[in-house]
Protein backbone atom coordinates (compact mmCIF):
# COMPACT_ATOMS: atom_id res chain seq x y z
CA UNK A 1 61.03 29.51 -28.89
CA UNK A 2 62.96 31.52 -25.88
CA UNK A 3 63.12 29.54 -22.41
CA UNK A 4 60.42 32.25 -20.62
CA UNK A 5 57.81 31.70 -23.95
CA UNK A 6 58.44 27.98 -23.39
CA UNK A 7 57.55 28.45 -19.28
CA UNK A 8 54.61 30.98 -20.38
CA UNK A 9 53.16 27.94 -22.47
CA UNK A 10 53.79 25.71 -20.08
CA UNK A 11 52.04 27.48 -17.38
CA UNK A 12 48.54 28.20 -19.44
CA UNK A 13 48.22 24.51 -20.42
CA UNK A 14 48.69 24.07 -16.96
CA UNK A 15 45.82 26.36 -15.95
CA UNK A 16 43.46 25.01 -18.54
CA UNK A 17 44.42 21.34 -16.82
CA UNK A 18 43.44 22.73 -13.69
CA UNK A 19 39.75 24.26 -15.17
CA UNK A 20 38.65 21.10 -16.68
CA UNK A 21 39.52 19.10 -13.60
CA UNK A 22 37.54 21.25 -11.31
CA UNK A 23 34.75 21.24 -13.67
CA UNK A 24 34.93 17.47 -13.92
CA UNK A 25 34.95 17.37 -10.28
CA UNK A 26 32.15 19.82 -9.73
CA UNK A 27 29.83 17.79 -12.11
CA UNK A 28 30.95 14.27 -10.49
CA UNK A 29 29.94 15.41 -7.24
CA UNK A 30 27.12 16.74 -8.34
CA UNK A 31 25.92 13.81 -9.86
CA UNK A 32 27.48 11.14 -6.42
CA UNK A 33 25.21 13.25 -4.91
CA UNK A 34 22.05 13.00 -6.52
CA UNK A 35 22.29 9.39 -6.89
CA UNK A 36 23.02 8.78 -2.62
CA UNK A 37 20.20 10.81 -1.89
CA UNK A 38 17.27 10.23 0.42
CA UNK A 39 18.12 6.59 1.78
CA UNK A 40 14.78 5.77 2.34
CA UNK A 41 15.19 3.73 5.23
CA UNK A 42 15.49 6.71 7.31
CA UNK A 43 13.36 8.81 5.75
CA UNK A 44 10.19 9.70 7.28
CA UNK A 45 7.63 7.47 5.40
CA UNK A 46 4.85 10.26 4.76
CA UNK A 47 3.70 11.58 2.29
CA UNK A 48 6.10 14.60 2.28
CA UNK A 49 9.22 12.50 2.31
CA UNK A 50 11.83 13.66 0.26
CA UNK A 51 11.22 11.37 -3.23
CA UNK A 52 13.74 8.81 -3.31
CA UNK A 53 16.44 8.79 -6.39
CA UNK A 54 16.57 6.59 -8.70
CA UNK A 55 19.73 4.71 -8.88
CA UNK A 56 21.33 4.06 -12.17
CA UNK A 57 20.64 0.99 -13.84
CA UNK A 58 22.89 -2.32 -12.78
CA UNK A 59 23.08 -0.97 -9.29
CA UNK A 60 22.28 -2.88 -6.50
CA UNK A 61 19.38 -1.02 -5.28
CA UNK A 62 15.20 -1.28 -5.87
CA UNK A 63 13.70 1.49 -5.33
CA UNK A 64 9.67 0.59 -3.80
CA UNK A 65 6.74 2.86 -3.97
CA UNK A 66 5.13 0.81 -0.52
CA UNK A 67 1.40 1.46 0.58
CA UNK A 68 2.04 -1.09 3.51
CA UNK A 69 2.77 -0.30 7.29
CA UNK A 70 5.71 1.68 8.13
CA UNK A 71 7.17 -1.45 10.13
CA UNK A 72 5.96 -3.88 7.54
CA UNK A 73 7.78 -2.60 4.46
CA UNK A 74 10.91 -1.92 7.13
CA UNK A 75 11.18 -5.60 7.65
CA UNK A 76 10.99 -6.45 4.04
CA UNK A 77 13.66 -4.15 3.21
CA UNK A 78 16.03 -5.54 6.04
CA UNK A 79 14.73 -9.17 5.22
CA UNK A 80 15.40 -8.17 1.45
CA UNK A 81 18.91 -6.89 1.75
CA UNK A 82 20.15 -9.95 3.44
CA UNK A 83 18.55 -12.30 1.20
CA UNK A 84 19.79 -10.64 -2.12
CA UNK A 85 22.59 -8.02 -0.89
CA UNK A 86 19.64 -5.40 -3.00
CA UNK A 87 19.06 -2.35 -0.62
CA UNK A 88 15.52 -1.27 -0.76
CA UNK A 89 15.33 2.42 -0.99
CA UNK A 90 11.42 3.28 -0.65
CA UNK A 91 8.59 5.79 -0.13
CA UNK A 92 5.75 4.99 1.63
CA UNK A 93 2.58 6.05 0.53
CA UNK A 94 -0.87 6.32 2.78
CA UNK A 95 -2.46 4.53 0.45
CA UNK A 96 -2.72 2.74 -2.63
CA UNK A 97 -4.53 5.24 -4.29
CA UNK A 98 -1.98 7.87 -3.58
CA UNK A 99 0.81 5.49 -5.16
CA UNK A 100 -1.12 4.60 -8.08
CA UNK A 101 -1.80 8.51 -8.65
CA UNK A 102 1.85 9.04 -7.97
CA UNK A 103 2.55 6.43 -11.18
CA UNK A 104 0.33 8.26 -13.20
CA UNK A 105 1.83 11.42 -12.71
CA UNK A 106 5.90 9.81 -13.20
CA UNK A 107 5.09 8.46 -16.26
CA UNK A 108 7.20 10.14 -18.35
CA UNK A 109 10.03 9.66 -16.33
CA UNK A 110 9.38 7.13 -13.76
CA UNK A 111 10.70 7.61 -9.87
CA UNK A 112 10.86 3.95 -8.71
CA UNK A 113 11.11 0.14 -9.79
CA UNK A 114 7.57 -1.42 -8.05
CA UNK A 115 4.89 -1.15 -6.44
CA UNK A 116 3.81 -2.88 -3.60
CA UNK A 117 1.10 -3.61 -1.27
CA UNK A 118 -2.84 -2.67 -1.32
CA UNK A 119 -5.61 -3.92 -3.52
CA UNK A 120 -5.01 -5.42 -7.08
CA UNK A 121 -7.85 -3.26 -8.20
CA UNK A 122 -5.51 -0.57 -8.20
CA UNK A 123 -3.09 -2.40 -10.35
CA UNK A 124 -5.58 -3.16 -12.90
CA UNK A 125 -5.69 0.60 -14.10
CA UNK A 126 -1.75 1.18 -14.36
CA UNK A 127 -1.88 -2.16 -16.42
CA UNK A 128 -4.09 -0.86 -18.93
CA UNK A 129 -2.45 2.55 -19.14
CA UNK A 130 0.72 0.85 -20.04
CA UNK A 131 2.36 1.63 -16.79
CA UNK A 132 3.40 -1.76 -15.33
CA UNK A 133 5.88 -4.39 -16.96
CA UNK A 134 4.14 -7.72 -18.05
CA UNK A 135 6.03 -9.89 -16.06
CA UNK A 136 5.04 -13.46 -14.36
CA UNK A 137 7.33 -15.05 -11.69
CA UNK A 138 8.23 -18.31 -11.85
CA UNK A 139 7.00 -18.59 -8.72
CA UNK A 140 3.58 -17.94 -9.34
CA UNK A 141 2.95 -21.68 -10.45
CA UNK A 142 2.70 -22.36 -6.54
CA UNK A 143 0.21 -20.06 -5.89
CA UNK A 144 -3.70 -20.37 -6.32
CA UNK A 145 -4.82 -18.74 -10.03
CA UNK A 146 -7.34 -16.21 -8.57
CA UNK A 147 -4.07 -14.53 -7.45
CA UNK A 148 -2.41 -14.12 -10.27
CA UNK A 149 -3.16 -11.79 -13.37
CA UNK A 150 -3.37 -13.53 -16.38
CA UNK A 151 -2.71 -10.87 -18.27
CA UNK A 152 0.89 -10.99 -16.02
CA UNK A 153 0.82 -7.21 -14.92
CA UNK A 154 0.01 -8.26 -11.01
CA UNK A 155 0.78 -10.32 -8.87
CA UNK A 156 -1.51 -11.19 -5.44
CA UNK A 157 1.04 -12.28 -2.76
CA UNK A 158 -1.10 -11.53 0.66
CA UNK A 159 -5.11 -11.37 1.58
CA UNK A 160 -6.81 -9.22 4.11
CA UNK A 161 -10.46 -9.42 4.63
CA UNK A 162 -12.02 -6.29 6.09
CA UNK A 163 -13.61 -5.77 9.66
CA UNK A 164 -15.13 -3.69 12.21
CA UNK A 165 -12.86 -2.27 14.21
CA UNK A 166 -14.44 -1.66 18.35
CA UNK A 167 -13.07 0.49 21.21
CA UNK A 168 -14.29 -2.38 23.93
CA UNK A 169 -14.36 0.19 27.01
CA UNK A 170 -15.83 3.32 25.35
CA UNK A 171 -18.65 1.24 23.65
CA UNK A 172 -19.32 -0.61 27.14
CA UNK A 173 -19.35 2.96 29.29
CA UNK A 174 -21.25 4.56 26.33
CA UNK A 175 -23.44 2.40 24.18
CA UNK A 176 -23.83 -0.50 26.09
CA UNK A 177 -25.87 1.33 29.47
CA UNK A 178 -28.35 2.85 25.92
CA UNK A 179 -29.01 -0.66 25.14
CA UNK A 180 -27.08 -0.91 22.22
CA UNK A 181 -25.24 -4.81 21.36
CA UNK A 182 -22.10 -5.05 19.99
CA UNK A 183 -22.47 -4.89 15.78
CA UNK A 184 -22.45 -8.16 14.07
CA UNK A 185 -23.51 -6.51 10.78
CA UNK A 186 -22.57 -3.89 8.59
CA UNK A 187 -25.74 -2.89 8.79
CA UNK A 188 -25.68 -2.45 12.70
CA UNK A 189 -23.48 0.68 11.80
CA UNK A 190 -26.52 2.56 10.59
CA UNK A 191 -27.86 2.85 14.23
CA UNK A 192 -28.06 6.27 14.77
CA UNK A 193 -25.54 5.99 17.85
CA UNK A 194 -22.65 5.72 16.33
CA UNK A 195 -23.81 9.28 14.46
CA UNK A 196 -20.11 11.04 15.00
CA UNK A 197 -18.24 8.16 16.97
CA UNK A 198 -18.17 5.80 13.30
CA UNK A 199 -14.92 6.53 10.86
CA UNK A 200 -13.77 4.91 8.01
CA UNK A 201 -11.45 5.38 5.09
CA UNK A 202 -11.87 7.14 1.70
CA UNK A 203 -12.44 5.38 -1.19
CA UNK A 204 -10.55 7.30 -3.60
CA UNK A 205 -7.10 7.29 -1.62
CA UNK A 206 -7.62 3.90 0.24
CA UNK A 207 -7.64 0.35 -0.96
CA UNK A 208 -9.99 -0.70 1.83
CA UNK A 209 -11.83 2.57 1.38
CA UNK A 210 -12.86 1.52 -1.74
CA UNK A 211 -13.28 -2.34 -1.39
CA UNK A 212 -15.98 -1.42 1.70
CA UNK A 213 -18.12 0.19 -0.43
CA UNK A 214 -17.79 -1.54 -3.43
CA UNK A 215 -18.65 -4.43 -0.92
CA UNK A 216 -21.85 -3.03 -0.25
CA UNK A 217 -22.62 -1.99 -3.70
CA UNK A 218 -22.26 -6.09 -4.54
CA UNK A 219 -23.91 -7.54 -1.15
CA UNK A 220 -27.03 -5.16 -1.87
CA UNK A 221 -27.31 -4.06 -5.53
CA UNK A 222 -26.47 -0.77 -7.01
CA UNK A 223 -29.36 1.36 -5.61
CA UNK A 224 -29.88 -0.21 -2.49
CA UNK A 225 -25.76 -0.02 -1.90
CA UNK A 226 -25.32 3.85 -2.88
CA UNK A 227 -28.22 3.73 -0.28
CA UNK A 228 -26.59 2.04 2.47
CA UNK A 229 -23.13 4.83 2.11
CA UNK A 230 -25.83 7.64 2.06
CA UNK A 231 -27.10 6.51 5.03
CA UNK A 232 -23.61 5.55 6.91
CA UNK A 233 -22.24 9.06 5.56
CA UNK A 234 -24.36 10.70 8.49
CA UNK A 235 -22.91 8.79 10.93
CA UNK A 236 -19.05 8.78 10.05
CA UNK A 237 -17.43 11.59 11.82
CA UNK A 238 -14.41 11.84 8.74
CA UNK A 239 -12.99 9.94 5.97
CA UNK A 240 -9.27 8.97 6.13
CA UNK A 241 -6.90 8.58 3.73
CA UNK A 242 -5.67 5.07 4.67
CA UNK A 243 -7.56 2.41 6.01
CA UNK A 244 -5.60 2.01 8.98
CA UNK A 245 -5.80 5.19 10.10
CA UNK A 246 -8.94 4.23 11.75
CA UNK A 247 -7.84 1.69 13.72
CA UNK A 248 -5.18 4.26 15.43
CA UNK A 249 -7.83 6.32 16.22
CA UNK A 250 -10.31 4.11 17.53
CA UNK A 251 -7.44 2.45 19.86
CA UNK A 252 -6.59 5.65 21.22
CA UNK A 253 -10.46 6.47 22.53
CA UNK A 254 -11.33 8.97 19.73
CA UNK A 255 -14.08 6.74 17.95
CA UNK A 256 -15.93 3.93 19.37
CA UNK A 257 -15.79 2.04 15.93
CA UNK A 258 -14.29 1.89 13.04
CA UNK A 259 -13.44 0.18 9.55
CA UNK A 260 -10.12 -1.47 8.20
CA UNK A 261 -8.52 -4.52 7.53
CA UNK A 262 -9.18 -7.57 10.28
CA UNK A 263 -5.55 -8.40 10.71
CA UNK A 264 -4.44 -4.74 10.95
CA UNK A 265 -6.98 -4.60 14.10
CA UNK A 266 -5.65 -7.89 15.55
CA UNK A 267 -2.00 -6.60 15.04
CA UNK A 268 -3.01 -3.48 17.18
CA UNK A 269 -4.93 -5.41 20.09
CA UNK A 270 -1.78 -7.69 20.52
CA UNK A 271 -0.53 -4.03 21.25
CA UNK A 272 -2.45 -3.94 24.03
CA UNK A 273 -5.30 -1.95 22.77
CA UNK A 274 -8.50 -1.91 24.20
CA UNK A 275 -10.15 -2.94 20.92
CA UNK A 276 -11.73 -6.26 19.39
CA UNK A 277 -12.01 -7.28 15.68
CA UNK A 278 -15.46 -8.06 14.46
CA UNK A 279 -15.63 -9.93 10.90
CA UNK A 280 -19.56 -9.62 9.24
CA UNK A 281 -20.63 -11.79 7.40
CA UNK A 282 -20.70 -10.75 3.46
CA UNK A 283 -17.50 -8.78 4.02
CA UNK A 284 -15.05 -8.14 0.95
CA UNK A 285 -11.18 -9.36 1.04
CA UNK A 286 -8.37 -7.66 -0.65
CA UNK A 287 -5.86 -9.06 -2.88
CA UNK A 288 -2.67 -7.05 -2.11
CA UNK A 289 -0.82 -6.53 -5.00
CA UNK A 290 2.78 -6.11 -6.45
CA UNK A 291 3.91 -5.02 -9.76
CA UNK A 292 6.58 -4.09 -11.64
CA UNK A 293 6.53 -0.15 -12.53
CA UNK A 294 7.51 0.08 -16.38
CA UNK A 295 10.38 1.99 -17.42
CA UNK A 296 12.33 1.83 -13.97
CA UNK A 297 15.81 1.78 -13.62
CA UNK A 298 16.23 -1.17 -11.68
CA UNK A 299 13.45 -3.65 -13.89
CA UNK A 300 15.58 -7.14 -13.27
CA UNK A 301 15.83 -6.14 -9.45
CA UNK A 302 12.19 -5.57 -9.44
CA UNK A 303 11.73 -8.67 -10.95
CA UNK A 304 13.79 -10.45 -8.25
CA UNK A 305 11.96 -8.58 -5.66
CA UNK A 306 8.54 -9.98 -6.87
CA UNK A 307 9.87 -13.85 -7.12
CA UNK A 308 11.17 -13.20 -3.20
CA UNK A 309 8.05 -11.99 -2.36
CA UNK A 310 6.17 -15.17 -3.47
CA UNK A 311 8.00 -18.03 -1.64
CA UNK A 312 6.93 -19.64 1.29
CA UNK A 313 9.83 -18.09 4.13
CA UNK A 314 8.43 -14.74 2.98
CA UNK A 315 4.86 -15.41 2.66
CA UNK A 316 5.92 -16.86 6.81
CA UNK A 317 7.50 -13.77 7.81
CA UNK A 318 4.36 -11.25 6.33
CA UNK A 319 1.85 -13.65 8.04
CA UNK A 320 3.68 -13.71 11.36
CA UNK A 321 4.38 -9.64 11.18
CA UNK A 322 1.25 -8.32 9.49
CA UNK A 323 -1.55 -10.87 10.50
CA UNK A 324 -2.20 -10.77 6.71
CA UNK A 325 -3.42 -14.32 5.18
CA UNK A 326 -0.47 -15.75 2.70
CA UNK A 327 -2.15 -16.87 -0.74
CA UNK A 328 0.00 -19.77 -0.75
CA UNK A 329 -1.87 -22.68 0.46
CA UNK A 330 1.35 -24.15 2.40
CA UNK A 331 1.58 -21.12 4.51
CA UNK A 332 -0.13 -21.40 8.05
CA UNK A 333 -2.93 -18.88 8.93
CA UNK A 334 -2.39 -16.06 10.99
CA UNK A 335 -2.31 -16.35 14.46
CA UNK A 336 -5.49 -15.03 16.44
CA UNK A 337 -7.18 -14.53 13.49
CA UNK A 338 -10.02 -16.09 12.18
CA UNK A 339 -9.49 -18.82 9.63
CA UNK A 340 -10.38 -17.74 5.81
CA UNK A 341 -12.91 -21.04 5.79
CA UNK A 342 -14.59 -19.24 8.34
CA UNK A 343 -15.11 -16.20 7.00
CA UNK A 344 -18.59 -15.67 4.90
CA UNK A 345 -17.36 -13.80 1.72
CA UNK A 346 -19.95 -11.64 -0.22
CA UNK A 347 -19.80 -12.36 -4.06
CA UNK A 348 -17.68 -10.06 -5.13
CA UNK A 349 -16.81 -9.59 -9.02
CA UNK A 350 -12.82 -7.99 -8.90
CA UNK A 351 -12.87 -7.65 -12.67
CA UNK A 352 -16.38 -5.53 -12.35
CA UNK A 353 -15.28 -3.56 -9.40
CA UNK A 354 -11.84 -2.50 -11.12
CA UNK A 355 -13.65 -1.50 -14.21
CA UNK A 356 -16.37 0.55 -12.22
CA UNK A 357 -13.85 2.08 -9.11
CA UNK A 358 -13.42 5.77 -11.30
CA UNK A 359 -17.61 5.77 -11.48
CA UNK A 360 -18.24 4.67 -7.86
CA UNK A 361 -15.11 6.94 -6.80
CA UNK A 362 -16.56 9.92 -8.77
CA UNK A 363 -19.88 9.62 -7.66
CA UNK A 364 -18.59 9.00 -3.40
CA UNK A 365 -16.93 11.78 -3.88
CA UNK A 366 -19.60 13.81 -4.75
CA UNK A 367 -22.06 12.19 -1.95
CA UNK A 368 -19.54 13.44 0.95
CA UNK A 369 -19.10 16.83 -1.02
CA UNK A 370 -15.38 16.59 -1.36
């Protein structure tokens, strides 16, 4: 071969060298990219966040589907990430309906590693659906049995009991002059004043939502309950799609009550609020839930995630920043808030009201005509 046919081969291997490595470049970029997008952290946690990635498997990162305050779940991942060197990347949901619905729809190809925070009743749906990892933490030996699933798809780590939520100055320069005492019942929110001032949470996207009405469904029977949400439905001005939406509202003046969860009402009057937190009696609690989602990347972190979340430093840290009652025994009640022997529990079936929630959810739907 001549000396310029020798420097003519020379030159297209060359070239070809240079192709491939651009391409290879090109698609490794592509791909760093995809993986170190949307840090979640400071992402705005609404609905219309950006959904997070989901880091390859092995990483060092858990990716959370979280229907919990915005400045709860922030503290966990902080708290998380210095505990385990695991960053949190997470989406927060308004509710835990929203997140399970989320699940549902990811199936195929699921987004994140667990999900955590609102009612177990939730859970129990994904479970049988085959959408959560059977999984029980060692930890759960320290914790009382009505909190854990025997079936090991959930796990109960917190309790919230729900309450009325009351704007003290617009109910004393409104209500109060008409004669009208402060409620003690859930009954007292049938009174015809609070016809526009009363809001509360949907059933079908909120845990609470659906735990108040399943609630009355148990405290007064089937027909006398679907009676009861007939007759509040005239006074509530709107549903919302998380249960502590109403409290934001009522603190701000623009209802005089409200329902949500008790220690989401006395976290906002600490605030400064002009509001009070008012538990009736034959009120409903909440297990709040975590499970592991199946088929996520990140299934052994998710796993370590829900064994942190169950030991007693944690279940100190979520009492002392959400108000929330710890379900392990060794675990101090929340300050300000009333203490669980206190409060006068209606009789209320879990495994019933997670087998009837599509039925009751269906048929609330079609009582507010939405």
């Amino acid at each position: 071969m001549s000396r310029r046919g020798s420097n003519k081969a020379v030159s297209l291997a060359t070239a070809a060298m240079l192709v491939c490595t651009i391409l290879l470049t090109a698609c490794g970029s592509s791909k760093g990219n995809q993986a170190a997008s949307s840090n979640a952290g400071a992402a705005p946690a609404s609905t219309t966040s950006t959904q997070p990635s989901s880091p390859p498997k092995g990483s060092g990162k858990l990716v959370v589907y979280a229907a919990l305050n915005e400045d709860d779940i922030v503290q966990i991942q902080k708290k998380f990430k210095e505990d385990t060197g695991i960053e949190i990347e997470y989406l927060r949901l308004s509710g835990a309906g929203e997140a399970s619905t989320r699940i549902q729809a990811e199936k195929a190809s699921p987004k994140a590693d667990v999900f955590v925070g609102g009612s177990v009743e939730f859970y129990e749906p994904l479970a049988q659906q085959g959408l959560l990892e059977k999984y029980t933490s060692p930890n759960a030996k320290d914790i009382d049995s009505q909190f854990n699933d025997p079936k090991g798809y959930w796990q109960g780590w917190y309790m919230g009991v729900l309450g009325i939520v009351l704007n003290t100055e617009r109910f004393k320069k409104e209500l109060e002059p008409k004669g009208i005492k402060e409620p003690k019942t859930w009954d007292d929110l049938l009174d015809p004043a609070y016809k526009g001032m009363f809001i509360t949470s949907n059933p079908a996207t909120a845990g609470g939502g659906y735990i108040f009405a399943a609630d009355q469904l148990f405290r007064l029977g089937e027909q006398k309950g679907w009676e009861y949400l007939q007759k509040l439905n005239t006074n509530v001005h709107h549903y919302t799609p998380a249960a502590g939406d109403g409290i934001n509202l009522t603190a701000t003046g623009e209802f005089v009550a409200g329902m949500s969860w008790a220690h989401d009402i006395v976290k906002s009057a600490k605030q400064g609020y002009p509001i009070k937190v008012i538990v009736p009696e034959q009120t409903a609690f909440e297990i709040g839930g975590v499970g592991v989602i199946k088929g996520g990347a990140n299934t052994e972190n998710a796993k370590k995630f829900e064994d942190w979340l169950l030991t007693k430093p944690v279940g100190e840290m979520n009492t002392k920043m959400s108000n929330r009652y710890s379900v392990r025994k060794d675990v101090a009640p929340p300050d300000g808030m009333i203490k669980i022997e206190d409060v006068k529990l209606v009789n209320y079936d879990r495994d019933k009201a997670a087998q009837m929630k599509p039925d009751v959810v269906k048929k609330f739907t079609d009582m507010i005509g939405k």
